[in-house]
Structures are given as structure tokens and as C-alpha cells.
Protein backbone atom coordinates (compact mmCIF):
# COMPACT_ATOMS: atom_id res chain seq x y z
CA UNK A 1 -38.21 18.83 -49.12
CA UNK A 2 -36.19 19.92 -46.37
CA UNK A 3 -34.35 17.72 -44.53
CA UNK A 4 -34.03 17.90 -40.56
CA UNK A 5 -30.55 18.68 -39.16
CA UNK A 6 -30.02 16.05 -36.82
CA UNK A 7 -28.78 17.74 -33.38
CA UNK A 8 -24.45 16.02 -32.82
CA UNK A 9 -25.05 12.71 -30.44
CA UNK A 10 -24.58 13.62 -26.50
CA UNK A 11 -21.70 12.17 -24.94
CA UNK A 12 -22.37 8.66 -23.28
CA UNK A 13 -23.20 9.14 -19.22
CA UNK A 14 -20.82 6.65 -18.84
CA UNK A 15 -17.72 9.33 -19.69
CA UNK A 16 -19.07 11.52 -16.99
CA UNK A 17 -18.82 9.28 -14.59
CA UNK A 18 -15.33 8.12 -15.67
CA UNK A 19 -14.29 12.14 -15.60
CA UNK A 20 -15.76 12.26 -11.95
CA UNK A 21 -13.74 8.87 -10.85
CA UNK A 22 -10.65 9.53 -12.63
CA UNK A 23 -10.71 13.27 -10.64
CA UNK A 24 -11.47 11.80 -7.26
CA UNK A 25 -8.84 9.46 -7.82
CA UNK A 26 -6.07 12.06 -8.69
CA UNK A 27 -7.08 13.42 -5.55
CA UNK A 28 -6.78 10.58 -3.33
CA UNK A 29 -3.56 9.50 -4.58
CA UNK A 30 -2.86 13.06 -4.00
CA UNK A 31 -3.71 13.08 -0.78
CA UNK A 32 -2.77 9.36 0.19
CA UNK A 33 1.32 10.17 -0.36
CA UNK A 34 0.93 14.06 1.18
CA UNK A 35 2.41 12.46 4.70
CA UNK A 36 5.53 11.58 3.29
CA UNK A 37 6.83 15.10 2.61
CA UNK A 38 5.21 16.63 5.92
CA UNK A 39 7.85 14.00 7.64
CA UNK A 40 10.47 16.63 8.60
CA UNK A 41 8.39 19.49 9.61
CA UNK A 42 6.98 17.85 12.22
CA UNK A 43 9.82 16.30 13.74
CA UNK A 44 11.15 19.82 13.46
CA UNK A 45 8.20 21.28 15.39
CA UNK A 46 7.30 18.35 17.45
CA UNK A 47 10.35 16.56 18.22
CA UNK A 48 8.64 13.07 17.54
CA UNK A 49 10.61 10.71 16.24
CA UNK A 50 10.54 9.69 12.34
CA UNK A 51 9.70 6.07 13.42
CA UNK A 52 6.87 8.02 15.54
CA UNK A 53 5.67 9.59 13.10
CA UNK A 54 6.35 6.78 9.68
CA UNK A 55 4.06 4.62 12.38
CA UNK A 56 1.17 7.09 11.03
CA UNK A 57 2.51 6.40 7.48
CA UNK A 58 2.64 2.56 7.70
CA UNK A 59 -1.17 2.81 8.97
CA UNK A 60 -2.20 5.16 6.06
CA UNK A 61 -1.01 2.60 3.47
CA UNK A 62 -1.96 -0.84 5.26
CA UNK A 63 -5.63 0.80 5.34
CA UNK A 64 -5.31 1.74 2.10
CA UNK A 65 -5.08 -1.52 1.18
CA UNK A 66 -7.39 -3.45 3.63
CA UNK A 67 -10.06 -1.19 3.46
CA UNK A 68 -10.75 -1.52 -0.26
CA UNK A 69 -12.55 -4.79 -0.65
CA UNK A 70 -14.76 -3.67 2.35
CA UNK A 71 -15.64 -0.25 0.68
CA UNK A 72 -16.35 -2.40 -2.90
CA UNK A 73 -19.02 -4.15 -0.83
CA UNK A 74 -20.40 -0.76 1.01
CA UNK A 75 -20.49 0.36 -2.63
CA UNK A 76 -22.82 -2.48 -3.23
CA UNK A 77 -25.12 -1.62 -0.38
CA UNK A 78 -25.00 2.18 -0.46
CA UNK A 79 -23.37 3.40 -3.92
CA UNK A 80 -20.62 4.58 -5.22
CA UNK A 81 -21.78 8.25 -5.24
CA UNK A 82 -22.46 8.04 -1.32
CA UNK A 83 -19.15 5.92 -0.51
CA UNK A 84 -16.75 8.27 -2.52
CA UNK A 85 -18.14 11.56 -1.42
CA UNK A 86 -18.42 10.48 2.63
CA UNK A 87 -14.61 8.92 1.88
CA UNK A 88 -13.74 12.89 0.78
CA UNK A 89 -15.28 14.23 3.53
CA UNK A 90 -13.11 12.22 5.62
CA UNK A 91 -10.47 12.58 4.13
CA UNK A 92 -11.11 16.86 4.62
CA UNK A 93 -11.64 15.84 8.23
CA UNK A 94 -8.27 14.08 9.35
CA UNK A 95 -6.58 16.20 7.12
CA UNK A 96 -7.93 19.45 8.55
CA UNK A 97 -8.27 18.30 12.15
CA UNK A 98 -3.81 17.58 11.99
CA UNK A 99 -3.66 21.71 12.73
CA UNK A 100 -5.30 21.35 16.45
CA UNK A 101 -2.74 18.34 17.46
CA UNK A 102 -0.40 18.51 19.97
CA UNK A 103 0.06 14.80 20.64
CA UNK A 104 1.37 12.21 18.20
CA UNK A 105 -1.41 9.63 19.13
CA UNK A 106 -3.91 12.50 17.29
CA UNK A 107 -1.02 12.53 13.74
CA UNK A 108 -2.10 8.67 14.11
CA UNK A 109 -5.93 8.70 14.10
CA UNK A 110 -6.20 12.16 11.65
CA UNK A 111 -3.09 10.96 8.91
CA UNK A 112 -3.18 7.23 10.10
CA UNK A 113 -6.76 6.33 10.47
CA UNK A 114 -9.17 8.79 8.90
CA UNK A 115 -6.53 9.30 6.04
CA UNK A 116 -6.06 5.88 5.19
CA UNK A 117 -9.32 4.92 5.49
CA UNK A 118 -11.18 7.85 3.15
CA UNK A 119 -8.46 6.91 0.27
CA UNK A 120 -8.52 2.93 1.02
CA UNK A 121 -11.88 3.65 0.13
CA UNK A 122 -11.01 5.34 -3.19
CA UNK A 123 -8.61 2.45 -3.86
CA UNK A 124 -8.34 0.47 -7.13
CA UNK A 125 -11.62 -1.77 -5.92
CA UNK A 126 -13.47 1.62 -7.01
CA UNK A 127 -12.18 1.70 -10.76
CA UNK A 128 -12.85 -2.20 -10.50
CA UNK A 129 -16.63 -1.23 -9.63
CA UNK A 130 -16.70 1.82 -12.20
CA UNK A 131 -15.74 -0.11 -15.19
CA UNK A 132 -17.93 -2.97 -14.54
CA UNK A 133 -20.74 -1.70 -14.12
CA UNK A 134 -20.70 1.17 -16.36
CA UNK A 135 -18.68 0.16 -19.71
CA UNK A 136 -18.49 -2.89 -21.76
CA UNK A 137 -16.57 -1.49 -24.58
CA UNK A 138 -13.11 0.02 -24.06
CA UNK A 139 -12.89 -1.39 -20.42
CA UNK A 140 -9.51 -2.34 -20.26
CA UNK A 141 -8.95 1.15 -21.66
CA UNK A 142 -10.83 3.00 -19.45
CA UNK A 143 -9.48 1.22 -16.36
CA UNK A 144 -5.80 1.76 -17.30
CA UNK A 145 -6.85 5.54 -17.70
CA UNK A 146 -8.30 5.90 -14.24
CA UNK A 147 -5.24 3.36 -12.61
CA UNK A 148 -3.36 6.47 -14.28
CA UNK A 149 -5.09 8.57 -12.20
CA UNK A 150 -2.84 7.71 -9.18
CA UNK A 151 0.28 8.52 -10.46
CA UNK A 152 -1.26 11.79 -11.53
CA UNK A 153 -2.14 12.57 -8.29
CA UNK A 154 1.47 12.66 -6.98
CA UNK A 155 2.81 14.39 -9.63
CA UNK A 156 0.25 16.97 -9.11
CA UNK A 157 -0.13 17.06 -5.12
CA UNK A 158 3.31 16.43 -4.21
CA UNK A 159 5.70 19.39 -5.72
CA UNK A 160 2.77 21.72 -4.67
CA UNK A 161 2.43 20.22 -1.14
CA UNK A 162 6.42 20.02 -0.58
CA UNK A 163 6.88 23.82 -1.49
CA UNK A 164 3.70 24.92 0.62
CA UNK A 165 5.05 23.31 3.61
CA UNK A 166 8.12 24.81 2.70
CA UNK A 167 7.47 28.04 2.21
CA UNK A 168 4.29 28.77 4.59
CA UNK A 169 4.48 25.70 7.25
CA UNK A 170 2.75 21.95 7.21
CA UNK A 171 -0.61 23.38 8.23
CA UNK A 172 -1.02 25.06 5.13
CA UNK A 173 -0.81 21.54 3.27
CA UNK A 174 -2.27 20.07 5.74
CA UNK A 175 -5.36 22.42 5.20
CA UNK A 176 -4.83 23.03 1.07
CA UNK A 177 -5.13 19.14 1.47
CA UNK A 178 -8.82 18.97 3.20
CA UNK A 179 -9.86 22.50 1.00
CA UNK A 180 -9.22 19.76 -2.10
CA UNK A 181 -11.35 17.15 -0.55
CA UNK A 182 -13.88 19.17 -0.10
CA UNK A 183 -13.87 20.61 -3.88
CA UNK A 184 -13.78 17.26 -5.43
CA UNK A 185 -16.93 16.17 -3.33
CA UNK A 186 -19.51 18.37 -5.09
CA UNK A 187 -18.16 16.99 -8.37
CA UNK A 188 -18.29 13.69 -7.35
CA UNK A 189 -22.35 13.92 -6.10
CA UNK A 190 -22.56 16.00 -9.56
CA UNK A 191 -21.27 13.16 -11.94
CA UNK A 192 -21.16 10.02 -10.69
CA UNK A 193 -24.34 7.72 -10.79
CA UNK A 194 -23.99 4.25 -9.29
CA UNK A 195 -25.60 2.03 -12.27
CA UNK A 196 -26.42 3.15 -15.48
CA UNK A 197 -30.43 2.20 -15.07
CA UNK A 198 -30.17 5.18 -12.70
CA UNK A 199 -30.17 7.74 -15.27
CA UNK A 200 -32.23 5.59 -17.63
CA UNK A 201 -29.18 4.32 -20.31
CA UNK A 202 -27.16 1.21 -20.75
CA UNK A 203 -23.26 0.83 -20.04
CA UNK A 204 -21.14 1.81 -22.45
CA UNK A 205 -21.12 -0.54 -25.42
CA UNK A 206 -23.93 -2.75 -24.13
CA UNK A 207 -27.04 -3.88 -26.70
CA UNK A 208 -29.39 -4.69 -23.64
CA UNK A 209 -29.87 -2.86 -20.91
CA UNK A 210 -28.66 -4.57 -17.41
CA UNK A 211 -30.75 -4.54 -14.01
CA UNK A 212 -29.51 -2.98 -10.88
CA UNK A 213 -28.33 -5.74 -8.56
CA UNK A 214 -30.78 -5.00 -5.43
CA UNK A 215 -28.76 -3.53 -2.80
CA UNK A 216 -26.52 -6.00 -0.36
CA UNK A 217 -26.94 -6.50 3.41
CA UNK A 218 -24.30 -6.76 5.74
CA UNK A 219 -20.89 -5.22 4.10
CA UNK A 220 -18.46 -6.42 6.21
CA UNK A 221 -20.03 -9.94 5.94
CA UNK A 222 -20.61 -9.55 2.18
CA UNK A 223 -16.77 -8.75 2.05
CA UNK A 224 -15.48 -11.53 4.19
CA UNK A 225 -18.33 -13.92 2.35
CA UNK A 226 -16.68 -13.15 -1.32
CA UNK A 227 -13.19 -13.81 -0.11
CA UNK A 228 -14.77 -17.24 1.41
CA UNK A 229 -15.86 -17.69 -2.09
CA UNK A 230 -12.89 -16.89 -3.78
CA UNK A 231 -10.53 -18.15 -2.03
CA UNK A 232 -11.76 -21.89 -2.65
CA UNK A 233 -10.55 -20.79 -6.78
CA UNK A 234 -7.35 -21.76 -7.68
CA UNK A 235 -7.22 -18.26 -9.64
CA UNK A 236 -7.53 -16.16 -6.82
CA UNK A 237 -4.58 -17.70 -5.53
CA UNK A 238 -2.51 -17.46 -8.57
CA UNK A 239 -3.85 -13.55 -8.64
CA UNK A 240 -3.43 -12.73 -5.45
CA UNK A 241 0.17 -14.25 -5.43
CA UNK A 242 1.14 -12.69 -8.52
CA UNK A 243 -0.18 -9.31 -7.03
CA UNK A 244 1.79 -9.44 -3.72
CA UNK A 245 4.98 -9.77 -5.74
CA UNK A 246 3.82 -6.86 -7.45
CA UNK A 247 3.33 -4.18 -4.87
CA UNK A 248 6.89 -6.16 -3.21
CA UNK A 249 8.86 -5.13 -6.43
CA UNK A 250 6.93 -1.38 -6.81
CA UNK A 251 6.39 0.41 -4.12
CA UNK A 252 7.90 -1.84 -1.22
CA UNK A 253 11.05 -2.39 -2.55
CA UNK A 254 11.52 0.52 -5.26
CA UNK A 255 9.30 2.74 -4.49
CA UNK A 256 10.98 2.77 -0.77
CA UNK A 257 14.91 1.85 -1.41
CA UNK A 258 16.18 2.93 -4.66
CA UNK A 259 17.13 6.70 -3.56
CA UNK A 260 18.95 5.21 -0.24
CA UNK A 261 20.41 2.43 -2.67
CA UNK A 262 21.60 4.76 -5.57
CA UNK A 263 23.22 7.79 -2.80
CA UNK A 264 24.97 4.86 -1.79
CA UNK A 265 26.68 4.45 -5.23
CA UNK A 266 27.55 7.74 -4.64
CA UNK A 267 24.29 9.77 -6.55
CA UNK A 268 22.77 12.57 -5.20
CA UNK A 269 19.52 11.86 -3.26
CA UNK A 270 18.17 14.85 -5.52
CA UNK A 271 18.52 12.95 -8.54
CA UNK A 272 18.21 9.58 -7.14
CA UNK A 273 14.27 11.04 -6.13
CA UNK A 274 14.32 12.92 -9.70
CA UNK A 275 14.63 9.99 -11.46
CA UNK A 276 11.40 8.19 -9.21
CA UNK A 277 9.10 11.25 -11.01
CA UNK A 278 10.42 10.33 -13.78
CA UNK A 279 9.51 6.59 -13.17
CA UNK A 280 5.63 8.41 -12.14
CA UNK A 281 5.87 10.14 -15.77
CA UNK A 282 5.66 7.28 -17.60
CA UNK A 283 3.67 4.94 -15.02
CA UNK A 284 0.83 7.02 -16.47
CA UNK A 285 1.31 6.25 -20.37
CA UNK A 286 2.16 2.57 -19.70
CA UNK A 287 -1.22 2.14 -17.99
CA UNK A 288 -3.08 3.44 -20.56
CA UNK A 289 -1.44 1.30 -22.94
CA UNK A 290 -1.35 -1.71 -20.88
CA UNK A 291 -5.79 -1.03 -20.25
CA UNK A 292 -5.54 -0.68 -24.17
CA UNK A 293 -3.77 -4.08 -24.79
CA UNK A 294 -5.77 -5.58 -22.63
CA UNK A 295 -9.13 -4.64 -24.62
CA UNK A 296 -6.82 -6.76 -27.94
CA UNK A 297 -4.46 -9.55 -26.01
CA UNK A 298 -5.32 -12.34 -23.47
CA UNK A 299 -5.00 -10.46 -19.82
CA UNK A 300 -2.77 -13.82 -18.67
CA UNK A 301 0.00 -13.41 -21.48
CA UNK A 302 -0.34 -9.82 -20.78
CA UNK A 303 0.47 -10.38 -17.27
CA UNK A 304 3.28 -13.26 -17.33
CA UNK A 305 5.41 -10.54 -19.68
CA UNK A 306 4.99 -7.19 -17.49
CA UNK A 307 6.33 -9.66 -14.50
CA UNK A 308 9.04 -11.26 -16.64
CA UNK A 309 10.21 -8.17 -18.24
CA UNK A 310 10.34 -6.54 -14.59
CA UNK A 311 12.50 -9.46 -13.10
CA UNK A 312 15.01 -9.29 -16.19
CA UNK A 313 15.44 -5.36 -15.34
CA UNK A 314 15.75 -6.32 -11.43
CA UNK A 315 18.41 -8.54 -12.20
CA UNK A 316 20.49 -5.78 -14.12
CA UNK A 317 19.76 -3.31 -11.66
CA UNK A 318 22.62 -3.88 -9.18
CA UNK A 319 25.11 -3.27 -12.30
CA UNK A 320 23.32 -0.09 -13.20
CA UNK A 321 23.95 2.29 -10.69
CA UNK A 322 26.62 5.27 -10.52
CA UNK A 323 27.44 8.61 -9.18
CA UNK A 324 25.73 9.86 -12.43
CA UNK A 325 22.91 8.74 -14.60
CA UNK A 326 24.24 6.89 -17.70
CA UNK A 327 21.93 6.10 -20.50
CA UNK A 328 21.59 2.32 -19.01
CA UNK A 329 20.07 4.09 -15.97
CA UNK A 330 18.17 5.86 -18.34
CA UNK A 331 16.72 2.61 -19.95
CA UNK A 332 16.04 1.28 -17.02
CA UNK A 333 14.06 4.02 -15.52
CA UNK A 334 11.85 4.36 -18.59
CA UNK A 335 10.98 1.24 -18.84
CA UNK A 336 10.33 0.33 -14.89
CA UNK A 337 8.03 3.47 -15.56
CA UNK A 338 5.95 2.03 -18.43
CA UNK A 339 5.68 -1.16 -16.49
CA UNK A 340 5.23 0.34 -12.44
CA UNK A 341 1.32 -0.78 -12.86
CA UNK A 342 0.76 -2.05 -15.88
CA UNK A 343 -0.01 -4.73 -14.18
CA UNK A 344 -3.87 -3.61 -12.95
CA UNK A 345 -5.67 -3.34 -15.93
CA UNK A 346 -5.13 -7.63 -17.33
CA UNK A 347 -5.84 -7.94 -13.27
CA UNK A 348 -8.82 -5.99 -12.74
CA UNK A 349 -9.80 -7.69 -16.14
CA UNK A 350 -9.39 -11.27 -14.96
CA UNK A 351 -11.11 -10.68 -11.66
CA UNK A 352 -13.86 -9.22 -14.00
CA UNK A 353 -14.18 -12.05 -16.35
CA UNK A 354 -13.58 -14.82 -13.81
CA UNK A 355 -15.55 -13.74 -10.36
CA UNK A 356 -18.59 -11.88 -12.36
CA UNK A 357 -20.28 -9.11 -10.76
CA UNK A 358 -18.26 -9.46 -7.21
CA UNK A 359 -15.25 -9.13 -8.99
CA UNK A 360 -14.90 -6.10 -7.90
CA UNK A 361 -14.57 -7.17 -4.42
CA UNK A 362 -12.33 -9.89 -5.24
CA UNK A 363 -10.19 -7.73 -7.02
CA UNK A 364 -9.86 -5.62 -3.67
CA UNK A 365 -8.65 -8.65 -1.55
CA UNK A 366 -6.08 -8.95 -4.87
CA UNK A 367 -5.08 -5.41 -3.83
CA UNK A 368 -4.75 -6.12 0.10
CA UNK A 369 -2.48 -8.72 -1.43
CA UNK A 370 -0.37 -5.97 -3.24
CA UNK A 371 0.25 -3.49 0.01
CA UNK A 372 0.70 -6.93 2.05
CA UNK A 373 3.54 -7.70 -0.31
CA UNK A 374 4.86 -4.02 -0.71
CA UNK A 375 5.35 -3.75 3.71
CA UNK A 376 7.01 -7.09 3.52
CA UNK A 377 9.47 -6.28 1.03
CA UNK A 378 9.98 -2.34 2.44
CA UNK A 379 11.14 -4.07 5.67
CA UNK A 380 12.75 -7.28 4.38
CA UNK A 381 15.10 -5.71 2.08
CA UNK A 382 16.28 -3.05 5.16
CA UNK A 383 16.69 -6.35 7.02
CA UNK A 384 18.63 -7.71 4.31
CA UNK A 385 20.86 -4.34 3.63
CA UNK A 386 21.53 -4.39 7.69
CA UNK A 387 23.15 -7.86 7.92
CA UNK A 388 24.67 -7.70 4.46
CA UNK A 389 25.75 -4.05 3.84
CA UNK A 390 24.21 -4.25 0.43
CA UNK A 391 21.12 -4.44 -1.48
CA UNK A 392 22.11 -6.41 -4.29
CA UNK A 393 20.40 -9.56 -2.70
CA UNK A 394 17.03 -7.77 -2.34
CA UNK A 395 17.31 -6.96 -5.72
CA UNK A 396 18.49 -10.54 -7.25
CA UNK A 397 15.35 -11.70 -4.88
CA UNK A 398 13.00 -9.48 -6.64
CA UNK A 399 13.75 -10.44 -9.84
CA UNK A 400 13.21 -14.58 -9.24
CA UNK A 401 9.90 -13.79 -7.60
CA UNK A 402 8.81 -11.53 -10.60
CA UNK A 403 10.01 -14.99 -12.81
CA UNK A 404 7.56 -16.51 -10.35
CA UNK A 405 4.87 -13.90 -10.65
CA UNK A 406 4.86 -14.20 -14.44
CA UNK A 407 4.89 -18.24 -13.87
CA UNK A 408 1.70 -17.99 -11.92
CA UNK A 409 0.19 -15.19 -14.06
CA UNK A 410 0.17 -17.76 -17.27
CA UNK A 411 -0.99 -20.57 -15.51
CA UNK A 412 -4.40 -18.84 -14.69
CA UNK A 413 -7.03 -21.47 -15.84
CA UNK A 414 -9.12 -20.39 -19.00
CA UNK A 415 -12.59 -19.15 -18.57
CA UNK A 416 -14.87 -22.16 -17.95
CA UNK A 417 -12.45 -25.14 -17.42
CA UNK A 418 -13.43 -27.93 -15.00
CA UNK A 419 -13.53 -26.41 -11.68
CA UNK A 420 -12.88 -23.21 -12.44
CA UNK A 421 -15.96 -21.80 -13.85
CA UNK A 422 -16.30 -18.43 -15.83
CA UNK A 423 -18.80 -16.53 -13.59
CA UNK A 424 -19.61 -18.47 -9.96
CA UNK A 425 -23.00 -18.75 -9.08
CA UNK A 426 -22.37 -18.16 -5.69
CA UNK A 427 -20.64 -14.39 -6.25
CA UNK A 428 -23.10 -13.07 -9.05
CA UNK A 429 -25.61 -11.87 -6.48
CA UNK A 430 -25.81 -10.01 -3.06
């Protein structure tokens, strides 16, 4: 008797649509930090001032945050298929449009406004809404991969956008920039499917299949509602707070200071910046691991010692820098690397676990929280550096709010303790 040769299983849906998020995401990282290099150009060109034209800058990254819990609850309403690709075609059009301006009013609204808004809308709130809805095994995993994703984008876009505009003008990345956007958008209506029941299969890792939450009304209402909701839980708070001190020690204070702060030790800005890739280089293999711990270990503990760590590095750093890079620099690099945003994967977790199926909404407010914290911390440690001559306090600072952050992080309630139930009622449906 012959036996039938059983065809190899097809790969889960839910992989697809993790391949099409994680490449829209490289992209809109990509395309969210492209400003920053077309800086000098067009004061060169224009004559606008860099506080002119950093105005369009500060815009792109305040909507990138403040957008994202409102485009969570859009995704509710229309999809993620239809939010995503309309966010890439926007993101084609203010790029692309930049080529026709003459004013600075117009770098605004196409970098500033369109910009911000088509990659707030691609923000972390969109891996929150991925993972949820379409795995149940390997999530942690699977949403340190795609946090990865961002860091990929900039060391993809930016070396390739900085020696474009060097070599053939700022219109040429200006325009490589929208040709992208308008690539990934075909790919994105080809792969991604809003909820699994759409293509007739379960999440990833599920026994039962789950129905599609009817679609919400009102988005803007839905996303003010949720935060309404949350914010009367004692773990959004602790979250939230935790979160803002994150995005203050990353990108607002690091992320923005550390090459003026090293040159001043007497470093070249060339390898001052060198040594930030480097921190992007291993920002993508700590996020993986961290989404892979946080599949084994308790997201809390996870978070209080990424935050602790973080301050005890802070606190060296003052001691640490030199005309040259000695292996203490080294260390410290590395490891600020593996840690940069570790930090999403226990958070998107705990919004998950705690806020049910609008955490991914709630975990966008969290995020507001994080660019909130990073503009504070860009401007208060100039502030500081102005009336002191030095960064060391911004740095000392830092570190006893990370002590703070990790504080808060461990004092999260457990799932289901008086008062702070597992799943509210209130936020499970539209």
C-alpha cells in the first residue's frame, strides 16, 4: 500500500503579515530621520536658518508621537491595510512635493506635517496592533523583531540619503524618499490583512479561532475615550512615566547631545556620530532579545533592569569620554546599544496583558509619553549646558530618573489585583 506524500505545511499568514509590517516599518523609520541630513543643503540653497528649518524637524517627531494612538484607533475603524498604505502615500506626497518649494512655511507642511503624520501613523502603536491581533505565540519575539525594524531603517536610509544629497542635490533624496513610499505600498495592500478571520485562519499559536471586533465609530473620540479609560489605572501612569524617561535618556538626551558632548572632550564629530551607528547596530539585536525574554521573564522585572542598568551607565558616562575611544567607551557604547529600546517589547507586552484589546491604543498614548519626554530632555539639557558650561549634570540627572523609571517599572500591579483588573471591561470593545 502506498502511502501519500504529505505536501511540507504552508507558512502561517501571520509571517506574511509580520514581513509586510516589519518592511513598512524600515521604511518609515527610514524616512522619519531623512530631514536631519537634508539640514545643510537647504540652508545652503535657501538661506533659512537651521532653527527655521529644525522647526520642521521638531514637528516631524512631536507628530510622530501624537499621532500614533489616533492612527491605532483609525486602524480599528478602517484597518491596518488601509491606514498603512494611505500613511505611505503621504508620506510619497510631502516628500515629493519638498522639490516645488520656495518658501520655508511649504518645508513645514511637506517634512513637518505630511511627514510626521504618514510615519506617526506607522509608529510603534502599529506593531502594538500587529502582534495582538495576529500572534499569540512568540509575541514578545515578534514585536522586538519589528521594534528592530526602526533602527534598520536608519541604518539603511541614512548613509544612502546623506551621499545622494551629496553627490546629486537634496531633491534627489527628497524624491528617492517618496519613489520608496510608493514601492512599499503595493507590498503592504499585498500582505497585510487586518484580522486573521479575514483570510479564514487563527493567530499564530491560537487553539480557537477569535472574532473580528466590529469596526469602531468615531476615531478621534475612540482615542481620547481609551486614554479617559486608562488614565483612571494606576499602571498607565507608572507606564507612561517610565516611558517618558525613556525617550528623555534615548533619543532626547543621547540621541541629540552625545556628538556635541564628546567633540567637546576633544573627539572628532566623525567618530563621536560613528560611534551613534554603532549604538543603531546593536539597538537591533538587543530588541530581538529583549521581545525574546519577554516571551520567558515577567515584562515588569524585565523593565525595572533595562532602566537600572541604563542609569548605572549614565552615571559613568561623564568619566568616559576622551579625544579617542578607549575600550570603556567601547563598553559603554555596546551596551547603551543592546539596551536603546529594549525597553518596547515588556511595554507593548504589559499594555497587552493589562488594557486587552485597546491596548494597542493605550500603548500609543505610552509612546506620546516617550517623544514628550525625549523634546523635554533635548532642550533641558542645552538649557542646562548654557548656564553651566557642561553636561555632566544632564547626565547625573538622567541616570536618577532611569533609578526612578526602573522604581516605577517594578511596582506595576500584577494582573488582576484589587483595582487593577487584568482586561477592563470598558476597553475590550469599540
Amino acid at each position: 500500500m502506498i502511502s501519500e506524500v504529505q505536501s511540507p505545511p504552508r507558512v502561517h499568514r501571520a509571517w506574511l503579515v509580520a514581513l509586510a509590517a516589519f518592511i513598512a516599518l524600515v521604511g518609515a523609520a527610514g524616512f522619519r530621520a531623512t530631514p536631519s541630513v537634508l539640514i545643510d543643503p537647504l540652508h545652503d540653497e535657501f538661506g533659512w536658518s537651521r532653527a527655521t528649518i529644525s522647526s520642521a524637524v521638531s514637528i516631524n517627531l512631536v507628530l510622530y508621537g501624537l499621532i500614533s494612538p489616533f492612527a491605532a484607533a483609525l486602524m480599528e475603524r478602517l484597518g491596518m491595510r488601509r491606514v498603512v498604505s494611505g500613511a505611505l502615500v503621504l508620506v510619497a506626497a510631502g516628500s515629493g512635493l519638498t522639490v516645488f518649494m520656495t518658501q520655508s512655511w511649504q518645508l513645514v507642511l511637506c517634512w513637518g506635517v505630511l511627514v510626521g503624520t504618514g510615519t506617526g501613523s506607522m509608529a510603534l502603536a502599529f506593531v502594538a496592533t500587529v502582534t495582538s491581533r495576529w500572534f499569540v505565540k512568540h509575541r514578545g519575539l515578534v514585536s522586538g523583531v519589528l521594534t528592530a525594524a526602526g533602527a534598520a531603517g536608519q541604518l539603511v536610509f541614512l548613509p544612502l540619503i546623506a551621499s545622494l544629497a551629496g553627490r546629486h542635490g537634496w531633491r534627489s533624496a527628497s524624491l528617492l524618499v517618496a519613489g520608496a513610499a510608493l514601492i512599499v505600498a503595493p507590498i503592504v495592500l499585498l500582505l497585510l490583512r487586518d484580522h486573521p478571520s479575514d483570510v479564514g485562519t487563527t493567530a499564530y499559536g491560537a487553539t480557537e479561532p477569535e472574532e473580528k471586533p466590529a469596526p469602531a465609530r468615531g476615531t478621534a473620540r475612540r482615542a481620547v475615550t481609551v486614554l479617559g479609560q486608562a488614565a483612571r489605572s494606576r499602571v498607565f501612569w507608572l507606564l507612561a512615566g517610565g516611558f517618558a524617561i525613556c525617550g528623555a535618556s534615548t533619543n532626547g538626551l543621547v540621541g541629540t547631545h552625545f556628538v556635541p558632548a564628546a567633540h567637546e572632550h576633544g573627539m572628532p564629530v566623525t567618530t563621536a556620530a560613528s560611534l551613534l551607528a554603532v549604538v543603531g547596530l546593536f539597538d537591533v539585536a538587543g530588541t530581538i532579545a529583549s521581545g525574546w525574554l519577554t516571551d520567558r521573564v515577567d515584562p515588569r522585572w524585565l523593565l525595572g533592569g533595562y532602566y537600572f542598568l541604563r542609569g548605572a551607565s549614565l552615571l559613568l558616562l561623564p568619566h568616559l569620554f576622551a579625544p579617542t575611544t578607549e575600550p570603556p567607551m567601547w563598553a559603554f557604547i555596546v551596551f547603551y546599544g543592546l539596551d536603546w529600546v529594549a525597553t518596547v517589547p515588556p511595554t507593548v507586552a504589559l499594555c497587552r496583558d493589562r488594557f486587552g484589546l485597546t491596548g494597542p491604543i493605550v500603548f500609543g498614548w505610552v509612546f506620546a509619553s516617550h517623544q514628550i519626554g525625549a523634546s523635554i530632555a533635548a532642550v533641558g539639557a542645552g538649557a542646562i549646558h548654557d548656564a553651566s558650561g557642561s553636561y555632566d549634570l544632564a547626565w547625573y540627572l538622567a541616570g536618577g530618573l532611569c533609578a526612578l523609571a526602573a522604581l516605577m517599572s517594578v511596582s506595576v500591579p500584577s494582573a488582576g489585583v484589587a483595582g487593577e483588573p487584568r482586561n477592563m471591561a470598558l476597553t475590550q470593545r469599540p
